[in-house]
N, C-alpha and C. Protein backbone atom coordinates (compact mmCIF):
# COMPACT_ATOMS: atom_id res chain seq x y z
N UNK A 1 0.84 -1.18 0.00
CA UNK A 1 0.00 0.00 0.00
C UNK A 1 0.89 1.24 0.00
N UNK A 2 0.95 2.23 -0.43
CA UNK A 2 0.95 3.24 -1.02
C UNK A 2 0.32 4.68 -0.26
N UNK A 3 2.17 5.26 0.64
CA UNK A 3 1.08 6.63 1.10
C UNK A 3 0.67 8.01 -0.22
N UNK A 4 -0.08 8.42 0.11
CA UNK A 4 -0.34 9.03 -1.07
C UNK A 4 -0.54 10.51 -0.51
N UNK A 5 0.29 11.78 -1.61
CA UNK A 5 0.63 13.26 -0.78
C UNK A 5 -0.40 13.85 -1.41
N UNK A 6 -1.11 15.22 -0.80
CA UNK A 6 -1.83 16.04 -1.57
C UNK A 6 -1.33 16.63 -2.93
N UNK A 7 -1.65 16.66 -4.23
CA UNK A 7 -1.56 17.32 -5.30
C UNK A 7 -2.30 18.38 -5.84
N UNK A 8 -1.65 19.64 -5.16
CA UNK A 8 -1.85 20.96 -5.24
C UNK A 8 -2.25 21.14 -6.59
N UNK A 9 -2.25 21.27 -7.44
CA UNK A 9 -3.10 20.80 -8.92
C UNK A 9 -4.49 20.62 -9.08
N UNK A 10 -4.92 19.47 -8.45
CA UNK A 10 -6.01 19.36 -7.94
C UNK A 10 -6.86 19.61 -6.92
N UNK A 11 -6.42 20.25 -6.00
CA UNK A 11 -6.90 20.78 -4.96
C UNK A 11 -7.83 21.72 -5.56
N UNK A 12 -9.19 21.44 -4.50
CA UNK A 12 -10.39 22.50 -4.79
C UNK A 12 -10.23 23.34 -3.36
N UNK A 13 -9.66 24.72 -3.58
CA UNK A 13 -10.57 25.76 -2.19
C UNK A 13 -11.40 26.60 -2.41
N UNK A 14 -12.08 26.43 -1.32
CA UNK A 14 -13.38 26.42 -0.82
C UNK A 14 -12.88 28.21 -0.55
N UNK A 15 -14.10 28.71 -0.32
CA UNK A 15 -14.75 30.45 0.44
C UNK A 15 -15.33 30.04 1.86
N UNK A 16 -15.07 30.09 3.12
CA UNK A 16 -15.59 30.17 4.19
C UNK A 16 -15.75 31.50 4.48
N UNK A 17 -17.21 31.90 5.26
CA UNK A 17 -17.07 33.01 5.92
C UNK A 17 -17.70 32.56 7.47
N UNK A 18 -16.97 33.97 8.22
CA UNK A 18 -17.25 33.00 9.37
C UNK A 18 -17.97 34.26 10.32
N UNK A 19 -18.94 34.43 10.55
CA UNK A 19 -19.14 35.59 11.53
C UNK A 19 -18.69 35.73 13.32
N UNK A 20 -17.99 37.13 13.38
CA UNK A 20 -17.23 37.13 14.85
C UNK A 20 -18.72 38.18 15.32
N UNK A 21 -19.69 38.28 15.05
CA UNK A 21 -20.34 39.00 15.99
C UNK A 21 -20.67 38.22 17.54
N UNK A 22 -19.76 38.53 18.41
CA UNK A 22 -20.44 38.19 19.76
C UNK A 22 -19.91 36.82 19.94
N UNK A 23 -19.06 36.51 19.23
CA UNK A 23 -17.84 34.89 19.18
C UNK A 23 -16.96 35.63 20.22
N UNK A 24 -16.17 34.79 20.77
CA UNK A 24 -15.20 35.24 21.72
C UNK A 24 -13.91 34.92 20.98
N UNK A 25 -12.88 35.50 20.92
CA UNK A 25 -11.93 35.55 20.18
C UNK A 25 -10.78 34.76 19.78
N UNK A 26 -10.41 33.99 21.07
CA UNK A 26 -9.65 32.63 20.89
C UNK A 26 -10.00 31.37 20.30
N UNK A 27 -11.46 31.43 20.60
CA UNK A 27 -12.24 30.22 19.52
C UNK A 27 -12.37 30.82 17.94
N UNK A 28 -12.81 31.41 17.96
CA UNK A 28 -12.42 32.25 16.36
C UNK A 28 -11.75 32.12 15.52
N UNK A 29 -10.19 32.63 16.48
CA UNK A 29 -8.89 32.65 15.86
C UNK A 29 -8.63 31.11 15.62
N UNK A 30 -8.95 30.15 16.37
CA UNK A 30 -8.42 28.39 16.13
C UNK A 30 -9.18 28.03 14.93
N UNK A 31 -10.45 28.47 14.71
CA UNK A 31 -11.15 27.64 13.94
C UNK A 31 -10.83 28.27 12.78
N UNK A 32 -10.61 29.56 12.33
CA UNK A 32 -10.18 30.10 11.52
C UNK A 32 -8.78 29.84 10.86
N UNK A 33 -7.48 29.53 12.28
CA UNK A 33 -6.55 29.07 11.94
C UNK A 33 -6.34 27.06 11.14
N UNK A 34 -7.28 27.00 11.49
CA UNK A 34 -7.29 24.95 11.29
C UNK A 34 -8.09 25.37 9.97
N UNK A 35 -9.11 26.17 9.47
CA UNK A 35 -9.21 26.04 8.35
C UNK A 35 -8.36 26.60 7.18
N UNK A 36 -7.02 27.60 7.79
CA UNK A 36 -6.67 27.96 6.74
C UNK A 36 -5.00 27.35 6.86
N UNK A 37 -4.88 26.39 7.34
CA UNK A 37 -4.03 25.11 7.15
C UNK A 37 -4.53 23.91 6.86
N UNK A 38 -5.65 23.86 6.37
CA UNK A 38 -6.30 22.61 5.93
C UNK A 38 -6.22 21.79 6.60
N UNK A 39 -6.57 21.53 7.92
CA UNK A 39 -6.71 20.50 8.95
C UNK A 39 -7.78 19.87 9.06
N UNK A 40 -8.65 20.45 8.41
CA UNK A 40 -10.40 19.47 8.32
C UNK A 40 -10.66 19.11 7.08
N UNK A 41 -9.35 18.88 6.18
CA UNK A 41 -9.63 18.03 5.41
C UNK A 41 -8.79 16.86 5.48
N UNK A 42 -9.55 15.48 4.70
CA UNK A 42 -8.77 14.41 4.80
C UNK A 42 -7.28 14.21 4.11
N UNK A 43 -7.17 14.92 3.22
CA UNK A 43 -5.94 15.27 2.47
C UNK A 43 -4.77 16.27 2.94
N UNK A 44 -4.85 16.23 4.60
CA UNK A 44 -4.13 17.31 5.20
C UNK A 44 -2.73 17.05 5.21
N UNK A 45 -1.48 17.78 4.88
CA UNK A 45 -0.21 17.42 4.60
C UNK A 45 0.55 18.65 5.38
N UNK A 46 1.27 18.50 6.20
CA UNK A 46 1.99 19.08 7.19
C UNK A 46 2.90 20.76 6.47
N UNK A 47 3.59 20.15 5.49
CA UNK A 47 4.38 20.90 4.48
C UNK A 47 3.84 21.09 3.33
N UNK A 48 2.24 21.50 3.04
CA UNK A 48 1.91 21.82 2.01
C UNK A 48 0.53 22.48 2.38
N UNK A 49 0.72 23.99 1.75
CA UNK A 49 -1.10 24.85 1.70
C UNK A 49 -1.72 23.87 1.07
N UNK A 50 -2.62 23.48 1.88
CA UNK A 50 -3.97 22.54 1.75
C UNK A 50 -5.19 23.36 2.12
N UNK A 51 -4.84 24.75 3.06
CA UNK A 51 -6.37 25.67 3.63
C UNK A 51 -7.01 26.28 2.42
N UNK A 52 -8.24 26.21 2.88
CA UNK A 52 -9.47 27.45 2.59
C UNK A 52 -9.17 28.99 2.79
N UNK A 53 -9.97 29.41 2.10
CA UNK A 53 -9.86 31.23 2.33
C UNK A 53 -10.61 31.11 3.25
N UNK A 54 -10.54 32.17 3.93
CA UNK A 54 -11.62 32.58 5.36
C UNK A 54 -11.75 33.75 5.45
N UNK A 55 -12.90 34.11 5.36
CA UNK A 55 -13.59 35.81 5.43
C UNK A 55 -13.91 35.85 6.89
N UNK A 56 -13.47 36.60 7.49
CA UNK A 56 -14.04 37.02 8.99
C UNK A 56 -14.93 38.29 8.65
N UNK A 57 -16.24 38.04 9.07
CA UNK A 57 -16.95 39.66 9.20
C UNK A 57 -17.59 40.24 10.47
N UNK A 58 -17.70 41.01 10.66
CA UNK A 58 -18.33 41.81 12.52
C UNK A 58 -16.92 41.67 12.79
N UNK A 59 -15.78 42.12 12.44
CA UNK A 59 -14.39 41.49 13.60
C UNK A 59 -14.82 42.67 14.79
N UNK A 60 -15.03 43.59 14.25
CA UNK A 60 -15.32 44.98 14.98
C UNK A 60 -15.93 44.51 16.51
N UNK A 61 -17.01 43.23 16.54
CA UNK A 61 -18.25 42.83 17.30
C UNK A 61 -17.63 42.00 18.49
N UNK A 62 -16.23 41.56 17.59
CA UNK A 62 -15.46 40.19 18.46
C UNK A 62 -15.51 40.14 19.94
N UNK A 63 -15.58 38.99 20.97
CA UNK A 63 -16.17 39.17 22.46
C UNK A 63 -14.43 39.13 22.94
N UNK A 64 -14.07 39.91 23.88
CA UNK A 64 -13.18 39.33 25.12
C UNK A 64 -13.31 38.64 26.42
N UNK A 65 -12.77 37.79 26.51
CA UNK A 65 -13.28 37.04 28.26
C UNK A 65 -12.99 37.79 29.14
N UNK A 66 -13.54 37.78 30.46
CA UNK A 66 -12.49 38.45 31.36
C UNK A 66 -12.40 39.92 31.32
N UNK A 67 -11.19 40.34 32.17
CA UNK A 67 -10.67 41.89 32.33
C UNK A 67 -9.64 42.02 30.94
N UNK A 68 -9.95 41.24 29.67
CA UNK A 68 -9.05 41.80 28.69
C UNK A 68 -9.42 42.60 28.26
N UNK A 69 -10.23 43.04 27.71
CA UNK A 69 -10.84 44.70 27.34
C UNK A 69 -9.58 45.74 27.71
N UNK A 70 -9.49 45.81 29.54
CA UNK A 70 -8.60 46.62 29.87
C UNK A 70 -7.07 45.97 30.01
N UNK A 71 -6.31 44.41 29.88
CA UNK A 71 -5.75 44.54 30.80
C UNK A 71 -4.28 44.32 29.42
N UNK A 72 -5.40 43.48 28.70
CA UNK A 72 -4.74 43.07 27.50
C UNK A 72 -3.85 44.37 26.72
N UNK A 73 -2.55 43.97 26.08
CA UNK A 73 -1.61 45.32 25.52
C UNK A 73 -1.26 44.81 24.70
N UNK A 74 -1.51 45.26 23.32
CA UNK A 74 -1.10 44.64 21.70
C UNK A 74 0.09 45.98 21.65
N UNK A 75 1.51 45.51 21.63
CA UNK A 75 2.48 46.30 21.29
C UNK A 75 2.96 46.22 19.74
N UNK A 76 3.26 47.05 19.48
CA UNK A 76 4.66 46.85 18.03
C UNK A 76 6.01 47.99 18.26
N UNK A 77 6.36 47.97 17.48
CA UNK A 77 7.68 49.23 17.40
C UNK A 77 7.91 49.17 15.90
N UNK A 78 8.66 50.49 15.89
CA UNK A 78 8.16 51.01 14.79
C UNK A 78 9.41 50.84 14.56
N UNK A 79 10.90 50.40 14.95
CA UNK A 79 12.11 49.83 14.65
C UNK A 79 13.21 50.98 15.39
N UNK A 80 13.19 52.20 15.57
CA UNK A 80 13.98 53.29 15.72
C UNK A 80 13.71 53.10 17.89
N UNK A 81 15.36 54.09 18.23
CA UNK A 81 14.82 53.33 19.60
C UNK A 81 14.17 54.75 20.40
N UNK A 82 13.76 53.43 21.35
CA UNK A 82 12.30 54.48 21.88
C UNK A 82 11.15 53.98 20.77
N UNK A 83 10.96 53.57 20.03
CA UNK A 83 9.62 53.05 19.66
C UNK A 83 8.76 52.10 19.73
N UNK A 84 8.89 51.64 20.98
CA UNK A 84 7.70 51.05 21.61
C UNK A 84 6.49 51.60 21.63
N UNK A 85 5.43 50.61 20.79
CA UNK A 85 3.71 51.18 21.19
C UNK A 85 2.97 50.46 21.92
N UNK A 86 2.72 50.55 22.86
CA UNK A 86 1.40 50.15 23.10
C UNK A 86 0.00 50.47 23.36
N UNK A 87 -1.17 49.98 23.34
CA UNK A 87 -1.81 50.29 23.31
C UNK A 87 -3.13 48.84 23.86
N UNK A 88 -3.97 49.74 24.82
CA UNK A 88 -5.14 48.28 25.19
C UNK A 88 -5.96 48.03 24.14
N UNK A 89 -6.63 46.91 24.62
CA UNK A 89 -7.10 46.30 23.37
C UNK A 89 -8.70 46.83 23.18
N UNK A 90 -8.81 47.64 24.34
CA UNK A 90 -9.90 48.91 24.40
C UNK A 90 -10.05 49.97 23.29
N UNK A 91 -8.65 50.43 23.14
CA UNK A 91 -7.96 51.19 22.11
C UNK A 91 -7.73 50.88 20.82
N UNK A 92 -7.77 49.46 21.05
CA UNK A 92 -7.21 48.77 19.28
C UNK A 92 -8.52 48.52 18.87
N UNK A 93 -9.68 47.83 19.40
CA UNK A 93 -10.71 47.81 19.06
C UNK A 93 -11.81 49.36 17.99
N UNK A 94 -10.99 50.21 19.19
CA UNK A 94 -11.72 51.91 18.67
C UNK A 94 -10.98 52.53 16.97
N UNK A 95 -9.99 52.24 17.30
CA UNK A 95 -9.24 52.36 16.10
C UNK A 95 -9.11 51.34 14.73
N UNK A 96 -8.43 50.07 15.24
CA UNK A 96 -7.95 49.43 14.50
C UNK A 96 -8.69 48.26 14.76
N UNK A 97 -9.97 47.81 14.50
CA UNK A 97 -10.82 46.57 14.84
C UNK A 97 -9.79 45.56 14.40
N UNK A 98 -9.45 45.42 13.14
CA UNK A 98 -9.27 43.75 12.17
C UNK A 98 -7.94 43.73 12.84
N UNK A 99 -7.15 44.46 13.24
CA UNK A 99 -6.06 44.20 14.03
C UNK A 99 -6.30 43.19 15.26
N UNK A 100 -7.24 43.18 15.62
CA UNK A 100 -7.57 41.80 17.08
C UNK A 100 -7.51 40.73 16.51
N UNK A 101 -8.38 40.41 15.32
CA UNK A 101 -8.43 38.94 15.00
C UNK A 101 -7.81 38.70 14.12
N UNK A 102 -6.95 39.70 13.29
CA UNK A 102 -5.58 39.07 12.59
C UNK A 102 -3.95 38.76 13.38
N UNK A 103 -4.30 39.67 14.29
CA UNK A 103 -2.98 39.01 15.28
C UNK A 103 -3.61 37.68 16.27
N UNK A 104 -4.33 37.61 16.08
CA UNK A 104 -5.02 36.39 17.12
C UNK A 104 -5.03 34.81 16.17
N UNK A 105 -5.21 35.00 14.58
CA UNK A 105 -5.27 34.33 13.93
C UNK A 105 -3.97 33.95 13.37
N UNK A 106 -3.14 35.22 13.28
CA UNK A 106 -1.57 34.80 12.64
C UNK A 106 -0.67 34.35 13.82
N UNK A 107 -0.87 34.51 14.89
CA UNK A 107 -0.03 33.96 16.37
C UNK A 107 -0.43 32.37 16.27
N UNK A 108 -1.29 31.81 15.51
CA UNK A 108 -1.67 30.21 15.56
C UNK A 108 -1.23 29.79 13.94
N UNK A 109 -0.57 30.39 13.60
CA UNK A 109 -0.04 29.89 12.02
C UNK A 109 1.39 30.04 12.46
N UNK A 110 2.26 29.01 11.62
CA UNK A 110 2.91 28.48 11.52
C UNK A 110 3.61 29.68 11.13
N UNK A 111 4.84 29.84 11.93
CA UNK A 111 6.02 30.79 11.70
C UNK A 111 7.24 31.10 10.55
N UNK A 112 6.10 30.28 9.34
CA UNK A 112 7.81 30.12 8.21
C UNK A 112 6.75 30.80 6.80
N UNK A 113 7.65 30.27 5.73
CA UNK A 113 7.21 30.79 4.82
C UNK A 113 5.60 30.48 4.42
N UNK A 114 5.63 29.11 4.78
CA UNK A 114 4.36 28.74 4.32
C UNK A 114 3.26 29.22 5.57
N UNK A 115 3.48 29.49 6.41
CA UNK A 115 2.81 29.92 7.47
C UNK A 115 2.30 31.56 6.80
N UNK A 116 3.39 32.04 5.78
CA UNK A 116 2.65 33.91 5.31
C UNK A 116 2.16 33.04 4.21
N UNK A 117 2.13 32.00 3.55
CA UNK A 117 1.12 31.91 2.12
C UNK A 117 -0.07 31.42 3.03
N UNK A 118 -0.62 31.10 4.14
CA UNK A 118 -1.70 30.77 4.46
C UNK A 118 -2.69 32.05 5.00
N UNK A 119 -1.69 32.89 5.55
CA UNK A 119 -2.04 34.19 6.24
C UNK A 119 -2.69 34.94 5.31
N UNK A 120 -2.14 35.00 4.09
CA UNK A 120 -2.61 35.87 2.98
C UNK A 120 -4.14 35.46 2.25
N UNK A 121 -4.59 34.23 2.84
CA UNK A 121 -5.64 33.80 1.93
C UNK A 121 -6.78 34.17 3.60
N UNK A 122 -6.86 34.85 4.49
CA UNK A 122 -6.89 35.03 5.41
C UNK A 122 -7.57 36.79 5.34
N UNK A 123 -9.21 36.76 5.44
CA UNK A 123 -9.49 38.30 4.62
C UNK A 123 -10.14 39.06 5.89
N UNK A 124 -10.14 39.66 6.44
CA UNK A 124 -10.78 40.40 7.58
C UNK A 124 -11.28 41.60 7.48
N UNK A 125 -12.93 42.08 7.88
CA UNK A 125 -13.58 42.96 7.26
C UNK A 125 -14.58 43.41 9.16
N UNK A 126 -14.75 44.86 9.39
CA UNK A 126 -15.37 45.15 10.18
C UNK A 126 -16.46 44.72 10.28
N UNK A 127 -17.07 45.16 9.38
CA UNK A 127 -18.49 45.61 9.27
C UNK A 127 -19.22 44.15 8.52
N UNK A 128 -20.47 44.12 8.25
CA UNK A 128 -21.00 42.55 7.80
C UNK A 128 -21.12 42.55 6.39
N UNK A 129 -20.41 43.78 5.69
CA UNK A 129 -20.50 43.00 4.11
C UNK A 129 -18.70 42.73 3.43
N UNK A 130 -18.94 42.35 2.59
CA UNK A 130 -17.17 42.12 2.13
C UNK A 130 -17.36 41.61 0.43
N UNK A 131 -16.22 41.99 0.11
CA UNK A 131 -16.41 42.17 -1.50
C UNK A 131 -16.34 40.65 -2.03
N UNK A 132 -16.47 39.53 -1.78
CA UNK A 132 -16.21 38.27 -1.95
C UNK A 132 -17.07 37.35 -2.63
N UNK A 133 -18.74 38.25 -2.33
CA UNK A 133 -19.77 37.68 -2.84
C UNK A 133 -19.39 36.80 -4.22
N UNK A 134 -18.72 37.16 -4.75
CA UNK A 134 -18.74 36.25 -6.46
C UNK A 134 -17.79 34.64 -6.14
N UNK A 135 -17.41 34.72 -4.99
CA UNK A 135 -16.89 33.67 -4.86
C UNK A 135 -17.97 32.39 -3.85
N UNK A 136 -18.98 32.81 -3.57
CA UNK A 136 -19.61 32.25 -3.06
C UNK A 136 -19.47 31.45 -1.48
N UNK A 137 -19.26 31.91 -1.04
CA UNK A 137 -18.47 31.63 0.63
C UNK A 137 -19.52 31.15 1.09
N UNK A 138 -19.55 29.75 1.30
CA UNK A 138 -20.21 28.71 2.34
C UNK A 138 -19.95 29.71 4.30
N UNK A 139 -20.87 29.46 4.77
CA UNK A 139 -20.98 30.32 6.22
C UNK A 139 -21.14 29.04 7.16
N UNK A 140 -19.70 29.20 7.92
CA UNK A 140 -19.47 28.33 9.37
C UNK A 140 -19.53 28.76 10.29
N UNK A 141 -20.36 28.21 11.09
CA UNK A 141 -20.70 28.70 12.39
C UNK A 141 -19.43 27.93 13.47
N UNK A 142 -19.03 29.17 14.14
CA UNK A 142 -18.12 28.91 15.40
C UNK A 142 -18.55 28.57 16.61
N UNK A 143 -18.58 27.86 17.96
CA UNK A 143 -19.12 27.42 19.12
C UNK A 143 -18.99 28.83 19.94
């Protein structure tokens, strides 16, 4: 018998959209992350994009558990010294919504190259419409 590898050739992906209104954010980010490494399919291969696209919409709506609202601090730097930012996730929400559930979603992908070709098929939108309609995005519900 004969193991047999996925052939990217033939691979069909799929449009998921997934709504974050009132989802809490760590479940989100997993289910979002396992579909866009192709882990729920049977043809799943460790070293090869096998994921779905995934439309997140409401990210704006996304729930926090707990005292993260206030306690939580999404930093970056801007490279020069002294440029440390931070900012709560009170703040990132007011400003920069899709920033929560794309750092929540890319912190569970895989840290190499193929980890940014999965990220990129990976679409995040505030508000509940998104330009995707022609692709026809099947809608998964998150727990």
């Amino acid at each position: 018998m004969r193991t047999t590898t996925a052939n990217l050739a033939e691979l069909d992906r799929q449009w998921i959209e997934i709504d974050a209104d009132g989802k809490v954010l760590g479940r989100l980010a997993t289910e979002a992350a396992r579909l866009l490494m192709g882990k729920h399919r049977p043809i799943y291969t460790p070293f090869l994009d096998t994921g779905d696209f995934v439309i997140v919409v409401n990210a704006s709506r996304v729930k926090l558990t707990g005292r993260k609202e206030e306690d939580k601090i999404y930093r970056r730097h801007s490279g020069f010294e002294g440029g440390l930012i931070e900012r709560r996730a009170s703040i990132v929400r007011q400003r920069t919504p899709l920033r929560m559930v794309e750092e929540a979603v890319r912190g569970m992908l895989p840290k190499t190259k193929l980890g940014d070709a999965m990220y990129r098929k990976l679409k995040v939108y505030a508000g509940a419409t998104h330009p995707h309609t022609a692709q026809k995005p099947t809608k998964r519900e998150v727990a």
